[in-house]
N, C-alpha and C. Protein backbone atom coordinates (compact mmCIF):
# COMPACT_ATOMS: atom_id res chain seq x y z
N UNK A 1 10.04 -47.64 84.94
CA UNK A 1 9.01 -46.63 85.14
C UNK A 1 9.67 -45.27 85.41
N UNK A 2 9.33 -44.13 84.74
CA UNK A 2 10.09 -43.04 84.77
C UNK A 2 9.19 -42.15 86.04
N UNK A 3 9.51 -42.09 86.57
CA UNK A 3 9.29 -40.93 88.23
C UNK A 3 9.53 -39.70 87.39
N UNK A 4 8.09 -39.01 88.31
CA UNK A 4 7.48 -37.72 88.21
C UNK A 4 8.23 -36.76 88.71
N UNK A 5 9.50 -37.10 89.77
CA UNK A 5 10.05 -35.98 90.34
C UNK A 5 11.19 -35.22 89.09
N UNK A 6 11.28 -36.31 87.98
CA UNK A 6 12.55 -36.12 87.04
C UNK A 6 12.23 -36.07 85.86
N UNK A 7 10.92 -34.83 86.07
CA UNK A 7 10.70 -34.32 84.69
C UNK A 7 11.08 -33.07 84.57
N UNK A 8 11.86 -32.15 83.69
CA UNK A 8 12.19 -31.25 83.76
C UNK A 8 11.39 -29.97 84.63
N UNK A 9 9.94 -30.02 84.08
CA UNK A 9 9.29 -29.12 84.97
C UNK A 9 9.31 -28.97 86.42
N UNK A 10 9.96 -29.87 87.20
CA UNK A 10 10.01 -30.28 88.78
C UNK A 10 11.55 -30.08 88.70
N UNK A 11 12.34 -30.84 88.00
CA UNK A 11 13.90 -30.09 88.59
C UNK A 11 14.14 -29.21 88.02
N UNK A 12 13.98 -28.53 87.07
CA UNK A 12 14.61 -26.89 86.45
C UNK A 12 14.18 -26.67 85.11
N UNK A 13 12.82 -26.28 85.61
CA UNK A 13 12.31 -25.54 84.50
C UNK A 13 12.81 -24.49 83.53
N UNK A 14 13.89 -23.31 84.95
CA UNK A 14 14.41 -22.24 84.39
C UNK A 14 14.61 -22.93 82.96
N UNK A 15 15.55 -24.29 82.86
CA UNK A 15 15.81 -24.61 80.80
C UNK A 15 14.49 -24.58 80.33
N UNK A 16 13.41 -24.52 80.49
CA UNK A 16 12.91 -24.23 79.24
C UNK A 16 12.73 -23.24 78.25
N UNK A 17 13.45 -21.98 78.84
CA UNK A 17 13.95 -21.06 78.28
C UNK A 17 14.13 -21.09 77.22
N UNK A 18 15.23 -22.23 77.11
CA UNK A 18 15.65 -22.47 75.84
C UNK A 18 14.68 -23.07 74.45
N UNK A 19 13.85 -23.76 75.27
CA UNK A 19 12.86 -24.93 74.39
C UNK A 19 12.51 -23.95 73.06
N UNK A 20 12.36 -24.53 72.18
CA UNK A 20 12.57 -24.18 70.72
C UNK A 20 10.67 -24.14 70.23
N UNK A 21 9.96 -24.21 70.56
CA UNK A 21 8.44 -23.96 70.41
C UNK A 21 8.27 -24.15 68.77
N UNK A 22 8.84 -23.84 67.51
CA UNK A 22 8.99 -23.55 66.24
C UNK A 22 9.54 -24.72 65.73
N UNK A 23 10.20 -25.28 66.20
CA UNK A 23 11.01 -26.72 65.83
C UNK A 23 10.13 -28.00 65.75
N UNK A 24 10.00 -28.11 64.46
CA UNK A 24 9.24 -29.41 64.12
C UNK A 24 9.17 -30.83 64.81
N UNK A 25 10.60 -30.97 65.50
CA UNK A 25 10.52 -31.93 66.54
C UNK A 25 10.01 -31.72 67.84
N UNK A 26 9.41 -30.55 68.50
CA UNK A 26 8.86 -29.50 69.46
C UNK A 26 7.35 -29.92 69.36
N UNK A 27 7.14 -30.00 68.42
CA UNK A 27 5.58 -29.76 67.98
C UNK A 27 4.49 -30.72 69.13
N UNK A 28 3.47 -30.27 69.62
CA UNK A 28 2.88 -31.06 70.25
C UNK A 28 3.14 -32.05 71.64
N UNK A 29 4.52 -31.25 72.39
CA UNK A 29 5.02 -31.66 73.13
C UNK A 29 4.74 -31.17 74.04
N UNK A 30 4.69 -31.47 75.41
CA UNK A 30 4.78 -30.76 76.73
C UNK A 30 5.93 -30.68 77.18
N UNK A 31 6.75 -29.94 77.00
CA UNK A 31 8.36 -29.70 77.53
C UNK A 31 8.46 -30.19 79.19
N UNK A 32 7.45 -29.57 79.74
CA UNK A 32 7.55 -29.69 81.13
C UNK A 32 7.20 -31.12 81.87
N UNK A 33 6.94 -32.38 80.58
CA UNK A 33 6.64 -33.87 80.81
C UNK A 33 7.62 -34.03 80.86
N UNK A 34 8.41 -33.43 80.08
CA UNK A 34 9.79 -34.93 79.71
C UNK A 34 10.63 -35.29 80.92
N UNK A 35 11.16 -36.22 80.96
CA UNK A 35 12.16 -36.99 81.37
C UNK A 35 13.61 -36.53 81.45
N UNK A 36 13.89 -35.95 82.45
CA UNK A 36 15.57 -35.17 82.23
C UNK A 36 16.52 -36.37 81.72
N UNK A 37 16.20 -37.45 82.16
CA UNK A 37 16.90 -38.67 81.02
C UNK A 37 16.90 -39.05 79.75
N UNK A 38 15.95 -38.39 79.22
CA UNK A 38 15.31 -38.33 78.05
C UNK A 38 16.40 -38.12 76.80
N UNK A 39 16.75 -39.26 75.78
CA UNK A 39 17.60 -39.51 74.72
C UNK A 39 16.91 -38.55 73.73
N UNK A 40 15.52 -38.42 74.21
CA UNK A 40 14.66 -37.23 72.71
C UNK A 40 15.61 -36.24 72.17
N UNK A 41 15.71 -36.07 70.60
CA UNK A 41 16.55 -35.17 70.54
C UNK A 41 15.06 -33.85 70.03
N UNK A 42 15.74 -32.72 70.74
CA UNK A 42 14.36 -31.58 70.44
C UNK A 42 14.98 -30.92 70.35
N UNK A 43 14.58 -29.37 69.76
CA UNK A 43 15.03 -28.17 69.62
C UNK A 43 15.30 -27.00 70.28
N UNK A 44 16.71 -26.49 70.27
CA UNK A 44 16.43 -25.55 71.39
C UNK A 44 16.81 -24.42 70.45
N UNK A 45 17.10 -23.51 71.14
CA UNK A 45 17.64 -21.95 70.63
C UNK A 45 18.20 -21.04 71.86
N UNK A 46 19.00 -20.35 71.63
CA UNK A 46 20.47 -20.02 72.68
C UNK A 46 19.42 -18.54 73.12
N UNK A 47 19.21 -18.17 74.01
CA UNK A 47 18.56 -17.06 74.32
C UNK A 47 19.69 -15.63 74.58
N UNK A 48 21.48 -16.20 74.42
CA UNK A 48 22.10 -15.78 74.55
C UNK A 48 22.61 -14.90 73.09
N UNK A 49 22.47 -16.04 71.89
CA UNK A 49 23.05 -15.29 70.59
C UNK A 49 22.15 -15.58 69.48
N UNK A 50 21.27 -16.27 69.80
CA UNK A 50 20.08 -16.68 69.11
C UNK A 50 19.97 -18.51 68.11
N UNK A 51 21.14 -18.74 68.21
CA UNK A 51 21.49 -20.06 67.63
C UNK A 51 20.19 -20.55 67.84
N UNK A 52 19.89 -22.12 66.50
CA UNK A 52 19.01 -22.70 66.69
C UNK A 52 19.86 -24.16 66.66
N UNK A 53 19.37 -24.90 67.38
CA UNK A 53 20.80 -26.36 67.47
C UNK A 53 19.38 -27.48 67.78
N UNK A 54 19.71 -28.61 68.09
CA UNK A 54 18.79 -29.78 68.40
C UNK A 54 19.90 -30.34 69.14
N UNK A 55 19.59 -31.43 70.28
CA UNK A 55 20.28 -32.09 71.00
C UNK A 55 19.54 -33.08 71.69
N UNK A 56 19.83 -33.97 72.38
CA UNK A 56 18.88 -34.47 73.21
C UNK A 56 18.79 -33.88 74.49
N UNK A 57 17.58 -34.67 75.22
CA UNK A 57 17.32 -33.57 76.73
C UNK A 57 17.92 -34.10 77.55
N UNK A 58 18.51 -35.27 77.91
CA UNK A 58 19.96 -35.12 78.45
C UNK A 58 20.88 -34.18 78.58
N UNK A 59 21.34 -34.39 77.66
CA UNK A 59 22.32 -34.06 77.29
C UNK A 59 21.92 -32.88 77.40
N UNK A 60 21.72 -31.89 76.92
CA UNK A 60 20.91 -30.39 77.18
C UNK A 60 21.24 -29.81 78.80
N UNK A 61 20.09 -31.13 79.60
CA UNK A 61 19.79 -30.89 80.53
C UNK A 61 21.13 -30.82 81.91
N UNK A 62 22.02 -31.87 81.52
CA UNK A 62 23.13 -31.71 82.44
C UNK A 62 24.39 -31.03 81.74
N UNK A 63 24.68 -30.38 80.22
CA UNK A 63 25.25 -29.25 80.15
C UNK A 63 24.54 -28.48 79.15
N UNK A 64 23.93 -27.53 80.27
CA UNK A 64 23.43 -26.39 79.63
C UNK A 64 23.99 -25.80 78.74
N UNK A 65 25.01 -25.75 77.63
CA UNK A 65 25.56 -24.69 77.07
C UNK A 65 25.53 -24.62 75.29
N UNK A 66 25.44 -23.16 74.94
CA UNK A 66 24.79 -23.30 73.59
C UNK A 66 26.39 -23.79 72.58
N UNK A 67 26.34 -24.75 71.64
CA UNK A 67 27.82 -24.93 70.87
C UNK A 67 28.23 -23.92 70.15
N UNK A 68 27.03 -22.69 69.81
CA UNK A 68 27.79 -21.60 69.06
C UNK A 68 28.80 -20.89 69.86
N UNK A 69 28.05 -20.04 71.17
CA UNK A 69 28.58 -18.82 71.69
C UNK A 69 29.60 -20.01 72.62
N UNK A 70 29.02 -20.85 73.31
CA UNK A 70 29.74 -21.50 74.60
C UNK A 70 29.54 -21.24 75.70
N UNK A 71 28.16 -20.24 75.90
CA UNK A 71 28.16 -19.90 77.16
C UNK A 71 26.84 -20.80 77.70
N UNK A 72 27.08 -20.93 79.22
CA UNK A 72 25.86 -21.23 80.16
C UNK A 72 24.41 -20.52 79.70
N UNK A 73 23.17 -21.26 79.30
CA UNK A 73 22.38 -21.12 79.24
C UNK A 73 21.45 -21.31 80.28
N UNK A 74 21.67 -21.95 80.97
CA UNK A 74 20.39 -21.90 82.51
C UNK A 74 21.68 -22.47 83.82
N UNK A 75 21.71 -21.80 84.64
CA UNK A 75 22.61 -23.14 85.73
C UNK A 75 22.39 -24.21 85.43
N UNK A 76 22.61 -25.19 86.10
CA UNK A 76 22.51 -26.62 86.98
C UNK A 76 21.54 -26.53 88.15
N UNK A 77 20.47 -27.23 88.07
CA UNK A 77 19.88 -26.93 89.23
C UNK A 77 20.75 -27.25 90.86
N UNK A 78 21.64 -28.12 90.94
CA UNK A 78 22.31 -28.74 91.45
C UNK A 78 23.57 -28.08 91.66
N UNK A 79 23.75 -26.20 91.04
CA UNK A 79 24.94 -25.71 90.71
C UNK A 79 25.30 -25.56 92.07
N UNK A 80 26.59 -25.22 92.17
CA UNK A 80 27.06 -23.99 93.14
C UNK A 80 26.22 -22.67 93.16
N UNK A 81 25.92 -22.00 92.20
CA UNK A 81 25.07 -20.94 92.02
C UNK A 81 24.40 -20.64 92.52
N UNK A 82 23.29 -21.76 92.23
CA UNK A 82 22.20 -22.03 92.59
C UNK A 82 22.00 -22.49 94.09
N UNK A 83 22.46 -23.67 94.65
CA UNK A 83 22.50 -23.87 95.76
C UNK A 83 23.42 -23.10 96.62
N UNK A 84 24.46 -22.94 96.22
CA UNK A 84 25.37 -22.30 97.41
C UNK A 84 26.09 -20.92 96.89
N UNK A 85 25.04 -19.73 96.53
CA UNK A 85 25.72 -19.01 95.98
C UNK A 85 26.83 -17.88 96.82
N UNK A 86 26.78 -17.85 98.20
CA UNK A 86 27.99 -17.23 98.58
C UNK A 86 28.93 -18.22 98.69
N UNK A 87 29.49 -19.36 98.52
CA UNK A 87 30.27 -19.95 98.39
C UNK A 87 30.64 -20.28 96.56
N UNK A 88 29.82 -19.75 95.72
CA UNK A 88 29.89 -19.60 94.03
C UNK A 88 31.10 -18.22 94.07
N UNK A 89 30.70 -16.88 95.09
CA UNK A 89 31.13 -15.73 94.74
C UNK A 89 32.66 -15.91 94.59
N UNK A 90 33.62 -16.81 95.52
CA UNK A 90 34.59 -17.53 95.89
C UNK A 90 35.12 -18.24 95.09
N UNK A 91 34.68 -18.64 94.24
CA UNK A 91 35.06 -19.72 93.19
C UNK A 91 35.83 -18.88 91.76
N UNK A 92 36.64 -19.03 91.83
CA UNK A 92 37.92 -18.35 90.78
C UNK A 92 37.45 -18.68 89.60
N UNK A 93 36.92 -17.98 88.80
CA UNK A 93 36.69 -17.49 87.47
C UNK A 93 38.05 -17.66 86.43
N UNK A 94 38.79 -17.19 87.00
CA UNK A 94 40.27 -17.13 86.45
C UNK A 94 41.30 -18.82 85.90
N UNK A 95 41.11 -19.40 87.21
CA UNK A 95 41.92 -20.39 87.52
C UNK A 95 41.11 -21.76 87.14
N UNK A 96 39.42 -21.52 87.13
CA UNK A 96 39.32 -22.89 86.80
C UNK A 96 38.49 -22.76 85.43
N UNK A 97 38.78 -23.92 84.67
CA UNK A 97 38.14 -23.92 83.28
C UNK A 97 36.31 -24.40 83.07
N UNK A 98 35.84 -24.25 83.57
CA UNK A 98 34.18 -24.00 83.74
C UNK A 98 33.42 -23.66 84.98
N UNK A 99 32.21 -22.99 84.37
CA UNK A 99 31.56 -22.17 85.01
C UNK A 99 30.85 -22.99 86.63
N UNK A 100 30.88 -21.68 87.69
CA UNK A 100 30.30 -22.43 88.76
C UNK A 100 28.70 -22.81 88.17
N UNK A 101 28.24 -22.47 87.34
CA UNK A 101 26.77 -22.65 87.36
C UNK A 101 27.07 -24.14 86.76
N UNK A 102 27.91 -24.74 86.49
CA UNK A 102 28.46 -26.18 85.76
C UNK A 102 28.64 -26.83 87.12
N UNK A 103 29.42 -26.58 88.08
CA UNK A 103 29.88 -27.14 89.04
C UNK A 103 28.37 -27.74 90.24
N UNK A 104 28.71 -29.34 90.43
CA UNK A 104 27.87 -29.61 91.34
C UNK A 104 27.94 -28.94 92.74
N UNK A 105 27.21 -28.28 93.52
CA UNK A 105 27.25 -27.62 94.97
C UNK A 105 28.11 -28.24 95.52
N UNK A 106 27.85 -29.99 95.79
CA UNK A 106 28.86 -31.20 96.44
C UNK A 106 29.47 -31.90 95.97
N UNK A 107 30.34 -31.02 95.41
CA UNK A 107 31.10 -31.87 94.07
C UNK A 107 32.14 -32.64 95.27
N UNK A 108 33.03 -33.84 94.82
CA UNK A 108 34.31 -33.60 95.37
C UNK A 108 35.29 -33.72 94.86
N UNK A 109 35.25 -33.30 93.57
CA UNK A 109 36.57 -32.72 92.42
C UNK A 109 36.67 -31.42 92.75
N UNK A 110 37.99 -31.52 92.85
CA UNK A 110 38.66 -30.22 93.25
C UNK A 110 38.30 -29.02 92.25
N UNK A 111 38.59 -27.73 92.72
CA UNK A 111 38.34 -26.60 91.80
C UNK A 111 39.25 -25.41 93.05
N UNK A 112 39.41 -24.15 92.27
CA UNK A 112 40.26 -23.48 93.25
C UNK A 112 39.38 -22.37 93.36
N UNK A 113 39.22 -22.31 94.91
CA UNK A 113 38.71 -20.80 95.26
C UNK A 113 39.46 -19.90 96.25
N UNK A 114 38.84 -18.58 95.93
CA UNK A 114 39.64 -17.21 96.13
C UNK A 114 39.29 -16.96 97.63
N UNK A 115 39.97 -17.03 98.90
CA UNK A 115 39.13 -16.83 99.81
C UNK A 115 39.87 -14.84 100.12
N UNK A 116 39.11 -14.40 101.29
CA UNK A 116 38.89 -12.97 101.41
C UNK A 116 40.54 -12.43 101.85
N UNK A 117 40.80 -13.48 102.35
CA UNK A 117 42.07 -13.02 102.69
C UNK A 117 42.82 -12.96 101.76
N UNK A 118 42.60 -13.70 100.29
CA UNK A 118 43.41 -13.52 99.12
C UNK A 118 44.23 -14.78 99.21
N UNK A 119 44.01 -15.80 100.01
CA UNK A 119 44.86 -17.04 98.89
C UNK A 119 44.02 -17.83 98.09
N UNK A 120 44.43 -18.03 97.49
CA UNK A 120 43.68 -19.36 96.44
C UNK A 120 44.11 -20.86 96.63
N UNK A 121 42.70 -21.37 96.98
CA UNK A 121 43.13 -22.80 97.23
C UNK A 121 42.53 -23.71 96.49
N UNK A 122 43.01 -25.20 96.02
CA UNK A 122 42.20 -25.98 95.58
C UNK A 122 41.69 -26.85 96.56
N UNK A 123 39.86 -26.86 96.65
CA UNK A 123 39.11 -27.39 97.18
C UNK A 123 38.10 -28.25 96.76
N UNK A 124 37.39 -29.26 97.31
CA UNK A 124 36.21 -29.55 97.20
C UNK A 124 35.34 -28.78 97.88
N UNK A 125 34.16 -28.53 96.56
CA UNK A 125 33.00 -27.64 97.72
C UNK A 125 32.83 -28.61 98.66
N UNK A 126 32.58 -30.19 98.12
CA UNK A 126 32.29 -30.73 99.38
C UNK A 126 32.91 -30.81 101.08
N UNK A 127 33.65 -30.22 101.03
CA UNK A 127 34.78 -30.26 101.91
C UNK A 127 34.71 -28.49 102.54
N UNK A 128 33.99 -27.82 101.84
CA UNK A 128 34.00 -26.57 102.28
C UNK A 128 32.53 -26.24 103.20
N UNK A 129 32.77 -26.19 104.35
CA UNK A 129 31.50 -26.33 105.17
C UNK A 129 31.09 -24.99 105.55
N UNK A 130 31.97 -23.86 105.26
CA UNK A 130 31.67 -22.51 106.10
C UNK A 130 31.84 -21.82 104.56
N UNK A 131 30.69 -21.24 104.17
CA UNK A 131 30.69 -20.34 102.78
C UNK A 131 31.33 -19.51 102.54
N UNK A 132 31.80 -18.51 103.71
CA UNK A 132 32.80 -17.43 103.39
C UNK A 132 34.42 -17.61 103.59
N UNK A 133 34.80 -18.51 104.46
CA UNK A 133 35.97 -19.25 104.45
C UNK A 133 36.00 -20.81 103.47
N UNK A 134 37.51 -20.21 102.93
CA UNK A 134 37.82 -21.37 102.03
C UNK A 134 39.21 -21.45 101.97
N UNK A 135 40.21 -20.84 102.91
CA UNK A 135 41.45 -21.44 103.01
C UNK A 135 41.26 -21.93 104.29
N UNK A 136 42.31 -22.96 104.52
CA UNK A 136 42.70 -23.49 105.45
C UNK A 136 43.16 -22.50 106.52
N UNK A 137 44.32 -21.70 106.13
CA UNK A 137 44.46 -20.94 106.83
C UNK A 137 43.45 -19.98 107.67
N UNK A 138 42.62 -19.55 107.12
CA UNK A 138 41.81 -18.59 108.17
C UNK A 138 40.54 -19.43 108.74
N UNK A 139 40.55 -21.29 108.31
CA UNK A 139 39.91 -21.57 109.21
C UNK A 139 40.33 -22.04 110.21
N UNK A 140 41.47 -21.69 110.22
CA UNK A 140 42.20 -22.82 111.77
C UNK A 140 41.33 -21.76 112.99
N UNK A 141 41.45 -20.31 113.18
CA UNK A 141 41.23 -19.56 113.65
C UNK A 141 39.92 -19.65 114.43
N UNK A 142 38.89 -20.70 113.72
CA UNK A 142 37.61 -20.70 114.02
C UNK A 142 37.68 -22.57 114.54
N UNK A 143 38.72 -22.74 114.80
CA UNK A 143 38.55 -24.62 115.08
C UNK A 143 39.23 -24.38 116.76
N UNK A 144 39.51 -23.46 117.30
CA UNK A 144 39.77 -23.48 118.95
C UNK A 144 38.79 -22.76 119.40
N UNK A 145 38.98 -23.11 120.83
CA UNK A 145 37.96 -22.04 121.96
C UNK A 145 38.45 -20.79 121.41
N UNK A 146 36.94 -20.09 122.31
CA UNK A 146 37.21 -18.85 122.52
C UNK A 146 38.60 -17.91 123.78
N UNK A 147 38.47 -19.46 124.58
CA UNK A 147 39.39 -18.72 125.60
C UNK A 147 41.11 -18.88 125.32
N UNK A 148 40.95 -19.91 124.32
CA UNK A 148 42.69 -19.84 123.46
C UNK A 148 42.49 -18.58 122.68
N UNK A 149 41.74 -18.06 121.88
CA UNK A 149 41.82 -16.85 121.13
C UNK A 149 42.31 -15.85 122.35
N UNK A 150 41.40 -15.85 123.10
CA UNK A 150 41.55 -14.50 123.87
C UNK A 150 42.71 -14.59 124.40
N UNK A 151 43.72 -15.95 125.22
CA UNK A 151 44.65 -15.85 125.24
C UNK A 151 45.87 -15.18 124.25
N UNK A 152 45.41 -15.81 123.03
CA UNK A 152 46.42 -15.14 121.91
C UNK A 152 46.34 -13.74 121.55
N UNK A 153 45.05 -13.06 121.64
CA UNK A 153 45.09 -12.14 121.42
C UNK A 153 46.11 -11.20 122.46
N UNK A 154 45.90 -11.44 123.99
CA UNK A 154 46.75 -10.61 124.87
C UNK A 154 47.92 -11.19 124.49
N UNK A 155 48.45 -12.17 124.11
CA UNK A 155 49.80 -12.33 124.19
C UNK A 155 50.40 -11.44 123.02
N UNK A 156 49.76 -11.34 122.02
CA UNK A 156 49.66 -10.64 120.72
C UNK A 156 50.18 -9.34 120.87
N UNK A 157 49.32 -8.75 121.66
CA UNK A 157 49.51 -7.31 122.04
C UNK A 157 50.59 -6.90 122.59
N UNK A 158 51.58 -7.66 123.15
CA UNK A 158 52.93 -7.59 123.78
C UNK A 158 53.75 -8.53 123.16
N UNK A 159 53.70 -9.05 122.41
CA UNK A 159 54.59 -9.78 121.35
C UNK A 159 54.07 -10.09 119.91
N UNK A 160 54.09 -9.26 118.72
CA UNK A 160 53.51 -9.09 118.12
C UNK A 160 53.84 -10.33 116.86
N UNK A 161 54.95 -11.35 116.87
CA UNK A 161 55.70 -11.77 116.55
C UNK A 161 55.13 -13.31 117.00
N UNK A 162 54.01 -13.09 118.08
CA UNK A 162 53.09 -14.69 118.21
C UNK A 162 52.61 -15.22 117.23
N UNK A 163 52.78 -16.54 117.67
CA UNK A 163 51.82 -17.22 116.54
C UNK A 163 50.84 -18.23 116.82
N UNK A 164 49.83 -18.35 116.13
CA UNK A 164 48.54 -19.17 116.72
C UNK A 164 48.54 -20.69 116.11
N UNK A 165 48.41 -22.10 116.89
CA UNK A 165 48.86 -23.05 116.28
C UNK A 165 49.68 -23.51 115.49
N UNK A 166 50.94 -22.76 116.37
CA UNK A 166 52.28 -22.85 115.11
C UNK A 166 52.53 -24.60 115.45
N UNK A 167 52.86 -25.71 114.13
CA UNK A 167 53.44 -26.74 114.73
C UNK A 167 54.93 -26.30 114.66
N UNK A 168 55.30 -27.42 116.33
CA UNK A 168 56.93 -27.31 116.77
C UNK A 168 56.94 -28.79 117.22
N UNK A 169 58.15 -29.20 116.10
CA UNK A 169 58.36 -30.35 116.03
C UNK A 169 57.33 -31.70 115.47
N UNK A 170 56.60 -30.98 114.98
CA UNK A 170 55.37 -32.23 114.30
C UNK A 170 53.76 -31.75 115.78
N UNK A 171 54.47 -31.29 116.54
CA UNK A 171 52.95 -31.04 117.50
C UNK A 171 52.40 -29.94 117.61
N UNK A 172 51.59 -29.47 117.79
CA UNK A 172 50.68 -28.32 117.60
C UNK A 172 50.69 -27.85 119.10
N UNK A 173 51.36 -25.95 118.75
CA UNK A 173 50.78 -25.64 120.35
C UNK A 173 49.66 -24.45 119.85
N UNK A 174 49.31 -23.97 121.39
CA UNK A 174 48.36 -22.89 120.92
C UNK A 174 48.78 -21.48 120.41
N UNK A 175 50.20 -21.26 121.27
CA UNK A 175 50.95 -19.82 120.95
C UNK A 175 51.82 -20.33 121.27
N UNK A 176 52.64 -19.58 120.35
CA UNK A 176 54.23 -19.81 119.94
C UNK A 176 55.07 -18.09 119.69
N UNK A 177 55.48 -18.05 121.26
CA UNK A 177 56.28 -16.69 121.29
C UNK A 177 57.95 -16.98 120.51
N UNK A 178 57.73 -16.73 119.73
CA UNK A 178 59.48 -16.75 118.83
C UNK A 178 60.81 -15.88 119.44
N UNK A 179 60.08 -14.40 119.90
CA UNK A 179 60.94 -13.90 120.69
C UNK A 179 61.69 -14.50 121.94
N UNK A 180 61.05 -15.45 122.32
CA UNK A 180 61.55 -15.97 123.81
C UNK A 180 61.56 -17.49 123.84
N UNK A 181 60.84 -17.79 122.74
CA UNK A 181 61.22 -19.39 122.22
C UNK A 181 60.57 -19.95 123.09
N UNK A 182 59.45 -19.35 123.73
CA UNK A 182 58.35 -20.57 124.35
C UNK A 182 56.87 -20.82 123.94
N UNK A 183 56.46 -21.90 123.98
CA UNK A 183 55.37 -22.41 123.89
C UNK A 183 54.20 -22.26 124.32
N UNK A 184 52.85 -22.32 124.20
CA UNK A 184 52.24 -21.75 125.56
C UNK A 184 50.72 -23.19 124.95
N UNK A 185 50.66 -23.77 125.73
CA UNK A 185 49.56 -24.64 125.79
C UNK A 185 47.90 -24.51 126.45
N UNK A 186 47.14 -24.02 126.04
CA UNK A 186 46.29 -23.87 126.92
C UNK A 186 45.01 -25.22 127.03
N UNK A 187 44.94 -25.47 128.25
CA UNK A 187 43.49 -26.33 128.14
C UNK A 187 42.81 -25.79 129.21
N UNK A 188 41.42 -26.01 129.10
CA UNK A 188 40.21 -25.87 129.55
C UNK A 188 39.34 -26.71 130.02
N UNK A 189 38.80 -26.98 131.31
CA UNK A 189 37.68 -27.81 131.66
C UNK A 189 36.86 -27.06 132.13
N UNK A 190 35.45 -27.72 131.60
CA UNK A 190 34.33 -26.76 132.59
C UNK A 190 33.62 -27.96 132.99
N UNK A 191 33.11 -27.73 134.40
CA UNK A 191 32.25 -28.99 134.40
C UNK A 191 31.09 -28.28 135.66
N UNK A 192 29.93 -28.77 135.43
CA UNK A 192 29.02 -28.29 136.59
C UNK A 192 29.16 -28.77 138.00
């Protein structure tokens, strides 16, 4: 029994854009019934270069893209784009070979993104929980207290040469003065 939630008109209409209205296999159809599983092969046309192609709505439906030009014709409803688009802005154009509007939001195949500080890392979005950070590096910064920061920061200011969760020897401290070769551990209890 084919469920109503997985007819195109309910997950991403935006494709009907494409739907071919003129195409003899089109004729008399309700585009917005079908079945995103749907083996039907129907007609579309590229709204991008004007191509007229047939395919099935599958297939269509989970890669949007026209075979003339090659480009994305509607996202993925399911894209990065779409769902997570400040974490799309991040996503290296350059380095990976298809489009975020291709990419599932929770994928967990790797892909490499550009974070602000300028490194490029390969990630799973799934694995990326904070949209504007996507290296490792600038999230360590946000995984301690506030009162280890503030420690580091004053130590900072008089040794500029600190470092924040440097590991020494395989263990992690909180600041690591290099000038003077000591360690500095901080813990915290609060209790009522």
């Amino acid at each position: 029994m084919k469920k109503n939630n997985e007819k195109i008109g309910v997950k991403n209409p935006k494709i009907l854009i494409a739907w071919d209205e003129k195409n003899p296999k089109n004729q008399g159809v309700d585009p917005k019934e079908i079945n995103i599983r749907s083996n039907r092969i129907s007609g579309w046309k590229c709204p991008n270069c004007g191509e007229y192609f047939e395919q099935s709505v599958h297939a269509f439906y989970f890669n949007p893209i026209c075979p003339k030009c090659k480009k994305v014709i509607v996202p993925k409803a399911n894209s990065l784009s779409v769902l997570r688009p400040e974490l799309a802005k991040h996503y290296s154009k350059t380095k990976n070979n298809i489009s975020p509007d291709l990419v599932a939001a929770h994928s967990n195949k790797h892909y490499f993104f550009e974070c602000a500080c300028g490194n490029i890392e390969l990630r799973s979005p799934n694995k990326i929980q904070n949209e504007h950070i996507v290296c490792k590096h600038c999230l360590k910064q946000y995984q301690t207290s506030f009162f280890e920061q503030a420690l580091f920061f004053y130590i900072k200011k008089d040794f500029p040469n600190a470092e924040n969760r440097k590991l020494i020897y395989g263990k992690e401290v909180d600041v690591y003065i290099s000038d003077l070769n000591i360690c500095v551990f901080f813990h915290f209890e609060f209790s009522n």
